[in-house]
C-alpha atoms as a PDB file:
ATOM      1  CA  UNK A   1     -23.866  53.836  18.344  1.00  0.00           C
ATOM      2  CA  UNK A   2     -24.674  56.793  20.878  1.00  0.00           C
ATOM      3  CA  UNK A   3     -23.244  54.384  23.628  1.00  0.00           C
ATOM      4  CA  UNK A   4     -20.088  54.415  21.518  1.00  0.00           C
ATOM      5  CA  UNK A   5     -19.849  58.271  20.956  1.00  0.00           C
ATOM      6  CA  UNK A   6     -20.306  58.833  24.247  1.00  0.00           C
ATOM      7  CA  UNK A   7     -17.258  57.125  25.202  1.00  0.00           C
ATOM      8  CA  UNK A   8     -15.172  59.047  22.654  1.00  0.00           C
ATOM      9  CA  UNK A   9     -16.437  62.248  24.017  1.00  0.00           C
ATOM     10  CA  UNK A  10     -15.212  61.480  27.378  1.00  0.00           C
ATOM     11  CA  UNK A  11     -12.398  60.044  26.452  1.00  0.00           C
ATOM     12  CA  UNK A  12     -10.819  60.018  23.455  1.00  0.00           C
ATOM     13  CA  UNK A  13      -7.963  57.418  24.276  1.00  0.00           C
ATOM     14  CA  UNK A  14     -10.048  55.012  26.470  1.00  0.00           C
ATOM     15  CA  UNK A  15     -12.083  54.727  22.351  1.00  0.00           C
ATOM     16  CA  UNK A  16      -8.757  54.339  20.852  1.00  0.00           C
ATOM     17  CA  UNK A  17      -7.851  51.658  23.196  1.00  0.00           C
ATOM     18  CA  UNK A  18     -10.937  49.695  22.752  1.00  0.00           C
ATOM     19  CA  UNK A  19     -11.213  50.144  19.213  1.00  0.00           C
ATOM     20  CA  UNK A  20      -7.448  48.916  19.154  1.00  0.00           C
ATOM     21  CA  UNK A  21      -8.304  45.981  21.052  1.00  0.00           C
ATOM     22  CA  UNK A  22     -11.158  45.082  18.711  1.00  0.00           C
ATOM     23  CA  UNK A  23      -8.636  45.180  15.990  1.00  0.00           C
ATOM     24  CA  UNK A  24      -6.258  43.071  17.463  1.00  0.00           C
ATOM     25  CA  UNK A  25      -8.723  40.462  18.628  1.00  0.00           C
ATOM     26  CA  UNK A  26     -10.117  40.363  15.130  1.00  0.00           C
ATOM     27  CA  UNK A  27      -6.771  39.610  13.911  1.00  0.00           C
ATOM     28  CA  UNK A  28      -6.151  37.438  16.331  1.00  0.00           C
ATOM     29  CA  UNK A  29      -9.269  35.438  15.771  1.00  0.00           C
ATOM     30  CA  UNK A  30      -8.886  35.710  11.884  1.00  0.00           C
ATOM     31  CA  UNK A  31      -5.481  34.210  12.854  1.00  0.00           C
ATOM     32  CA  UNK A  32      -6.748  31.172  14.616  1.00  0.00           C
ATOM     33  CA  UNK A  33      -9.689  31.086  12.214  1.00  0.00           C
ATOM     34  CA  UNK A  34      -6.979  30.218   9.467  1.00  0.00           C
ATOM     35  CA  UNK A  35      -5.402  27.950  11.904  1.00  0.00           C
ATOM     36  CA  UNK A  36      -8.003  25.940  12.304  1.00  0.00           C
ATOM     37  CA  UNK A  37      -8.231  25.903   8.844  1.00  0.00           C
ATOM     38  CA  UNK A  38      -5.255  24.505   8.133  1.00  0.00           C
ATOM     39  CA  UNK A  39      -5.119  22.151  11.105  1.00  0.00           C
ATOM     40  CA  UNK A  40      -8.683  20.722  10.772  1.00  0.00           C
ATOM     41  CA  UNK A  41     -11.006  20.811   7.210  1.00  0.00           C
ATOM     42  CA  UNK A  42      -8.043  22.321   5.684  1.00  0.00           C
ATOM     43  CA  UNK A  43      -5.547  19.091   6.701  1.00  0.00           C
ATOM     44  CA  UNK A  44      -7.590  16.879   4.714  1.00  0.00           C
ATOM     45  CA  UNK A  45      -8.074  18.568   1.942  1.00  0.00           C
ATOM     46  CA  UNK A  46      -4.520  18.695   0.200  1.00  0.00           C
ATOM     47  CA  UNK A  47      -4.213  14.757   1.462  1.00  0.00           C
ATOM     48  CA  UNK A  48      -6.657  14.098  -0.965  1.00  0.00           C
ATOM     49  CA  UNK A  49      -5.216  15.521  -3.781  1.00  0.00           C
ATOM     50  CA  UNK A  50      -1.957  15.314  -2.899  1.00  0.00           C
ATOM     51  CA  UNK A  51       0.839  13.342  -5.388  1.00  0.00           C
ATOM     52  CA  UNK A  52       1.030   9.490  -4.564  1.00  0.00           C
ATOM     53  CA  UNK A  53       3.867  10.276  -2.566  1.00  0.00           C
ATOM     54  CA  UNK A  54       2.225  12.269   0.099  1.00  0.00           C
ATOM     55  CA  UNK A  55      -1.028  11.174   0.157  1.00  0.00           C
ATOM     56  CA  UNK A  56      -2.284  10.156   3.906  1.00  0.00           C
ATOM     57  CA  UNK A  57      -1.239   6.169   4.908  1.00  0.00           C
ATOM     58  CA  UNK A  58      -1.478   4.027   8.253  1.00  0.00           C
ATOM     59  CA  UNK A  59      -0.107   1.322   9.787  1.00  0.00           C
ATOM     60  CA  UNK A  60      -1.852  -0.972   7.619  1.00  0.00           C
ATOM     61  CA  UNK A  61      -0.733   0.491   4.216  1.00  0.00           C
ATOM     62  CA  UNK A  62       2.875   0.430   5.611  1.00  0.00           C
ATOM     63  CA  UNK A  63       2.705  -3.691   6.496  1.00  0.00           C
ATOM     64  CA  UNK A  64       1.308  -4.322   3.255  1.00  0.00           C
ATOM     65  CA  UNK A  65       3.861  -2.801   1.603  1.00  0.00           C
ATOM     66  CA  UNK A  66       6.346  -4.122   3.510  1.00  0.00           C
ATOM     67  CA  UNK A  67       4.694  -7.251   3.632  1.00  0.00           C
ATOM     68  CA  UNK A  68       4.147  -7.641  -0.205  1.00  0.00           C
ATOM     69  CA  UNK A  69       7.582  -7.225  -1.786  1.00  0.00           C
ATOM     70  CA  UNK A  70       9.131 -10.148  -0.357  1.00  0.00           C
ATOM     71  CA  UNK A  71       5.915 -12.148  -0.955  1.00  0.00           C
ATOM     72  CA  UNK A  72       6.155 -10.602  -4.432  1.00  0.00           C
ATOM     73  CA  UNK A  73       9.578 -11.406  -4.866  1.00  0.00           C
ATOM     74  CA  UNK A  74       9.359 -14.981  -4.163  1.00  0.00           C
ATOM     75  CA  UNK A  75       6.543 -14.901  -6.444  1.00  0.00           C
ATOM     76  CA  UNK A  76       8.965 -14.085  -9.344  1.00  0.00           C
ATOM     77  CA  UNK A  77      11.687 -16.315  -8.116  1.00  0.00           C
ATOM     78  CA  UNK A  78       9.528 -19.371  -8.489  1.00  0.00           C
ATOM     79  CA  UNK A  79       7.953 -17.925 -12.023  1.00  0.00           C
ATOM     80  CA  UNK A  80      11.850 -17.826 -13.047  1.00  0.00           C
ATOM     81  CA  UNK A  81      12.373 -21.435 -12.658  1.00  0.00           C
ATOM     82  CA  UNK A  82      10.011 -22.375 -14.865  1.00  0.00           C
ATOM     83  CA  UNK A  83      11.660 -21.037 -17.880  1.00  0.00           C
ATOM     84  CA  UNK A  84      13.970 -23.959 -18.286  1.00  0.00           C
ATOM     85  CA  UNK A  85      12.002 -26.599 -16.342  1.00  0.00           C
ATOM     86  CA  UNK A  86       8.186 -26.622 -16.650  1.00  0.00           C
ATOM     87  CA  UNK A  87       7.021 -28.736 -19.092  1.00  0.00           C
ATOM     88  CA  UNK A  88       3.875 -27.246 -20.271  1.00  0.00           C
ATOM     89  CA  UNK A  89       4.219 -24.191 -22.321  1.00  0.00           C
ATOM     90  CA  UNK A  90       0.562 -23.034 -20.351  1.00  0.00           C
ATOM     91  CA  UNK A  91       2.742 -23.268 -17.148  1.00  0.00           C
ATOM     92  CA  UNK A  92       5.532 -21.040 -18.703  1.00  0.00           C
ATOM     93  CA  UNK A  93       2.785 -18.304 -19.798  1.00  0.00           C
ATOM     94  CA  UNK A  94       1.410 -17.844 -16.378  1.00  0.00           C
ATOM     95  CA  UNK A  95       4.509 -17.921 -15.054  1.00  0.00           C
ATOM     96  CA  UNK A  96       5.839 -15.334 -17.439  1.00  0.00           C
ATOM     97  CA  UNK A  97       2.062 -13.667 -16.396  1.00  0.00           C
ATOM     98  CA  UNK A  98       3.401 -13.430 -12.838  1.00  0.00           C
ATOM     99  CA  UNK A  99       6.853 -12.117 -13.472  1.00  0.00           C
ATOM    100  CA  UNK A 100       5.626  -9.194 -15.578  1.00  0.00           C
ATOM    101  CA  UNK A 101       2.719  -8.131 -13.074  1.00  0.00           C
ATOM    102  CA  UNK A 102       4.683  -8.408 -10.185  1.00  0.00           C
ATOM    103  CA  UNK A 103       7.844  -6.592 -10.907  1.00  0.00           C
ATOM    104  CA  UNK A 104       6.487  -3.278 -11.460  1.00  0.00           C
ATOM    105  CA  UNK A 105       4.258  -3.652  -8.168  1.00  0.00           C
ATOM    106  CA  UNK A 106       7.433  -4.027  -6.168  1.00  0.00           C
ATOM    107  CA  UNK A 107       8.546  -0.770  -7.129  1.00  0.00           C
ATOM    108  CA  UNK A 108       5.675   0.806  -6.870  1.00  0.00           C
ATOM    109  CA  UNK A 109       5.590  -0.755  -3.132  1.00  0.00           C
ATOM    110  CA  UNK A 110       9.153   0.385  -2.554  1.00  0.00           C
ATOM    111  CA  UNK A 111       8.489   3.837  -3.688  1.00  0.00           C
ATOM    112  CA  UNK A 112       5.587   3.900  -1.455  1.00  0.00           C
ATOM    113  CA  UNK A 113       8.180   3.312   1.464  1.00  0.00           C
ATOM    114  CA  UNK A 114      10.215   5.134   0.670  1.00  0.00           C
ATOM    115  CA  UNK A 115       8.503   8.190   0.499  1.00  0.00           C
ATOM    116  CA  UNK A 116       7.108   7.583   4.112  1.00  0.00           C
ATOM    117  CA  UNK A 117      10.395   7.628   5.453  1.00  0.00           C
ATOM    118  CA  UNK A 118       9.926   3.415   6.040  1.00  0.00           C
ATOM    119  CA  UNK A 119      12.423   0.836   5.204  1.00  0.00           C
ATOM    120  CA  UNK A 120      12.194  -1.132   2.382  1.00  0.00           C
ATOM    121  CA  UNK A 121      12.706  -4.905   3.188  1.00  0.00           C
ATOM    122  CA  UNK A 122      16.251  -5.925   1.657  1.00  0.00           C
ATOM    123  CA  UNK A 123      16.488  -8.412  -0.955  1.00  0.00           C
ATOM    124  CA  UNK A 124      16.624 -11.547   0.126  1.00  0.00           C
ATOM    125  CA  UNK A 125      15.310 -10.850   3.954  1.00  0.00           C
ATOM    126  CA  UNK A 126      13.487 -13.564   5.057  1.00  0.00           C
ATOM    127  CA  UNK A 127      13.431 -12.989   8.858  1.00  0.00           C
ATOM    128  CA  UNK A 128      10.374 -14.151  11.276  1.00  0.00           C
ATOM    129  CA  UNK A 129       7.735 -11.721  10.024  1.00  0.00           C
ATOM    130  CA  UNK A 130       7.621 -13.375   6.883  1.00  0.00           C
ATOM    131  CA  UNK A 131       7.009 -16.503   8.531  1.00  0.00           C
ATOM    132  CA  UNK A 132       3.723 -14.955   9.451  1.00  0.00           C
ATOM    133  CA  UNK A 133       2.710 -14.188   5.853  1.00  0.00           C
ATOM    134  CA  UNK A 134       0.015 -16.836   4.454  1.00  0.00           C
ATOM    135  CA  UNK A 135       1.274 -18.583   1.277  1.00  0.00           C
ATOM    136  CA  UNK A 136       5.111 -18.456   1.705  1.00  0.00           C
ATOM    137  CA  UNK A 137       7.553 -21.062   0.766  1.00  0.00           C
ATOM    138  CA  UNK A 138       9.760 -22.730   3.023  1.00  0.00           C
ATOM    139  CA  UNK A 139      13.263 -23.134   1.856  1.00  0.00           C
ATOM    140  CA  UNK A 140      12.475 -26.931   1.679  1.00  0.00           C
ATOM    141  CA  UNK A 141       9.661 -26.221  -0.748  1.00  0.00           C
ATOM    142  CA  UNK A 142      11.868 -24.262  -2.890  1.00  0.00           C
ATOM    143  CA  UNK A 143      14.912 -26.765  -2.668  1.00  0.00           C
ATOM    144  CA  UNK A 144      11.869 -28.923  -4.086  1.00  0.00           C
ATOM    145  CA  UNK A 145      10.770 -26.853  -6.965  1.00  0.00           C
ATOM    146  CA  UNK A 146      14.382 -26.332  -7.989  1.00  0.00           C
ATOM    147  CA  UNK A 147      15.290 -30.215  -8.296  1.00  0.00           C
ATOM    148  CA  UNK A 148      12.393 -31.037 -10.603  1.00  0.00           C
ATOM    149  CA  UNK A 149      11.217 -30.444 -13.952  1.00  0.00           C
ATOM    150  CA  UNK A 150       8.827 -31.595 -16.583  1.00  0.00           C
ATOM    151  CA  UNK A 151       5.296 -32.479 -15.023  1.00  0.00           C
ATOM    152  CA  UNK A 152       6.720 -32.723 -11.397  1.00  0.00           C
ATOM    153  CA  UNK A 153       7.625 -29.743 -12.183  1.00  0.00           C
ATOM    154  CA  UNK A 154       4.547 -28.094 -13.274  1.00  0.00           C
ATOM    155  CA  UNK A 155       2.359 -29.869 -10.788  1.00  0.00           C
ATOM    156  CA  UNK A 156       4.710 -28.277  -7.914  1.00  0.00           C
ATOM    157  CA  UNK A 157       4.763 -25.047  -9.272  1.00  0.00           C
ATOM    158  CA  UNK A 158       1.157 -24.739  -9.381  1.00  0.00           C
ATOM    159  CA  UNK A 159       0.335 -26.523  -6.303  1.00  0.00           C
ATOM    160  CA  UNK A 160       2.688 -23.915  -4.150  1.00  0.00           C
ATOM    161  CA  UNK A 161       1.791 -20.756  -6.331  1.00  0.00           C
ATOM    162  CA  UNK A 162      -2.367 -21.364  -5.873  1.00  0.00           C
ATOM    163  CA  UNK A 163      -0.725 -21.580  -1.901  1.00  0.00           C
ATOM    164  CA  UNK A 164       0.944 -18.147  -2.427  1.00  0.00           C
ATOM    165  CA  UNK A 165      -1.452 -16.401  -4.429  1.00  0.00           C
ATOM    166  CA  UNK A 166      -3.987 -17.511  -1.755  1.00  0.00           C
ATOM    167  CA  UNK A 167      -1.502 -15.487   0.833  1.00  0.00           C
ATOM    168  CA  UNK A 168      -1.428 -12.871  -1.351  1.00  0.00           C
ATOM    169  CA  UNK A 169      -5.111 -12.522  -1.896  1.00  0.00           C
ATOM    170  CA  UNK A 170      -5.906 -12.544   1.884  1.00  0.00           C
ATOM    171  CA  UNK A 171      -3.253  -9.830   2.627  1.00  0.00           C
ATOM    172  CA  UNK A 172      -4.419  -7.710   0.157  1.00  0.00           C
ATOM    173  CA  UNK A 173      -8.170  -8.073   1.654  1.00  0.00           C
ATOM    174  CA  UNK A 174      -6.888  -6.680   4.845  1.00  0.00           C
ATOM    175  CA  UNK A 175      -5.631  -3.764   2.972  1.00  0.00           C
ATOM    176  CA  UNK A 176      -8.958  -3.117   1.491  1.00  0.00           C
ATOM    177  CA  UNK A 177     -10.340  -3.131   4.851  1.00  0.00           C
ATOM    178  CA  UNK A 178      -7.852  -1.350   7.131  1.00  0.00           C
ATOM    179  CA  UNK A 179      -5.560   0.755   4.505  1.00  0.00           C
ATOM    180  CA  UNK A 180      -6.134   4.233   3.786  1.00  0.00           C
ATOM    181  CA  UNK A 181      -3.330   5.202   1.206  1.00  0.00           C
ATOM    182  CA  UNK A 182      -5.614   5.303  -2.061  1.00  0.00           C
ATOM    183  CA  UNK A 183      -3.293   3.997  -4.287  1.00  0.00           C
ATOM    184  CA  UNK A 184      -2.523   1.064  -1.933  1.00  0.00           C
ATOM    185  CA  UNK A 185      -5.980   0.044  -1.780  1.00  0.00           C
ATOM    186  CA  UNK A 186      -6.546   0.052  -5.097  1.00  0.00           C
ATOM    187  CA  UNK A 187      -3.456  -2.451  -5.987  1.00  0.00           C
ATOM    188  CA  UNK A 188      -4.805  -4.672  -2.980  1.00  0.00           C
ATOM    189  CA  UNK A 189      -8.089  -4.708  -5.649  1.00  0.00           C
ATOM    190  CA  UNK A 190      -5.849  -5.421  -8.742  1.00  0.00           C
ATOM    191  CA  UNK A 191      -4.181  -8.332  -6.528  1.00  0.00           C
ATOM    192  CA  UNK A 192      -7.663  -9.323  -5.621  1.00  0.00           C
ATOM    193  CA  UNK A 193      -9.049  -9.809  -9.312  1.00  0.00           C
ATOM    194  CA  UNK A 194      -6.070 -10.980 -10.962  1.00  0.00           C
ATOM    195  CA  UNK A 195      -5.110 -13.089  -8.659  1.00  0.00           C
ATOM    196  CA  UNK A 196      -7.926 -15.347  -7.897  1.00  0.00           C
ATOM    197  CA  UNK A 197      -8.764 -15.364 -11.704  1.00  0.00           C
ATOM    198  CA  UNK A 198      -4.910 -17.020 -11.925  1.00  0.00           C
ATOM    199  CA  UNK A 199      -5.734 -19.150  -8.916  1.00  0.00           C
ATOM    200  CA  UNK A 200      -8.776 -20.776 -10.918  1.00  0.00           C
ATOM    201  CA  UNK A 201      -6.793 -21.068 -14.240  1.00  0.00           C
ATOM    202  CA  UNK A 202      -4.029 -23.032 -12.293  1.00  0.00           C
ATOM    203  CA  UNK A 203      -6.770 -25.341 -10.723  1.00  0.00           C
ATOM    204  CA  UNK A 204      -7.758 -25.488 -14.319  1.00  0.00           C
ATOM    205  CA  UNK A 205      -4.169 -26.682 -15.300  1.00  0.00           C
ATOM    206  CA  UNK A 206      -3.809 -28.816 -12.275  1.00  0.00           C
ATOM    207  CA  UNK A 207      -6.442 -31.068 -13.881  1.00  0.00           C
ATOM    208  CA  UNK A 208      -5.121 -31.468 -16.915  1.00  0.00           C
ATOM    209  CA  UNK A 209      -1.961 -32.526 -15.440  1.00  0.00           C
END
């Protein structure tokens, strides 16, 4: 403190300099403080409790999304052909099951997309990345489901949706594991759960048949 009057006495703007330069450097480092702030702890932090639509995702979250609508949407088309040509009204149920949990999830999914600024897969787009997704149908298999009905029917229905649902499941186990998007991760755990308990009813059905 003496130090400090000192230097006013002999100089009263070499003190006004320095105490200006304190000033500016405590700005400057309250500045950067808040800059790190919002940069580092502060980054997270609204991620977390952002909306849905602007909570933190990676790569993985993206190609589940992407990858599940069209494995999702074949889901439903093959539920829809059981309406008129299943035999058993058990096989009808589940497929009505399907239809109902599945259509909501694909808008969810596209919103998802959307909202990241990704492309949502068309309808109908069935280029070679889906080839690469466990459980889909070939156009042959669904040429096949199409023509039949009754039991042949129901016991190719279930045999290729136990297929799918196994795709599904597996995808949706890699999102659990490599996803980061919350919300994503927890309908990767619905798909999980409801899924394999359909996979064991349809086993069930499949020996009845």
């Amino acid at each position: 403190m003496n130090r400090k009057r000192s230097l006013i006495r002999r100089t009263s703007a070499v003190a006004t300099a320095a105490v200006a330069a304190v000033v500016l450097a405590a700005c400057g480092g309250g500045n950067s403080d808040t800059a790190a702030g919002h940069s580092g702890h502060g980054a997270d932090s609204p991620a977390a409790s952002a909306p849905a639509s602007q909570g933190q995702h990676n790569e993985a979250d993206v190609a589940f999304a992407k990858g599940m609508i069209p494995h999702h949407r074949q889901a439903i088309e093959m539920a829809g052909l059981a309406a008129d040509r299943a035999g058993s009204a058990e096989v009808k149920e589940l497929a009505e099951d399907i239809r109902k949990a599945q259509d909501p999830e694909i808008k969810t999914l596209s919103g998802w997309l959307t909202s990241w600024g990704e492309e949502v897969p068309a309808e109908g787009a069935m280029d070679h990345s889906t080839h690469d997704m466990g459980g889909m149908m070939s156009e042959e298999d669904m040429k096949e489901l199409e023509d039949s009905s009754g039991k042949a029917f129901d016991t190719a229905f279930l045999e290729m949706m136990i297929e799918h649902h196994e795709g599904a499941v597996a995808m949706a186990r890699t999102e659990q594991s490599d996803g980061s998007y919350e919300p994503a991760k927890k309908m990767a755990d619905t798909i999980v759960t409801s899924q394999t308990a359909e996979i064991t009813q349809m086993n069930e059905l499949l020996g009845k048949s």
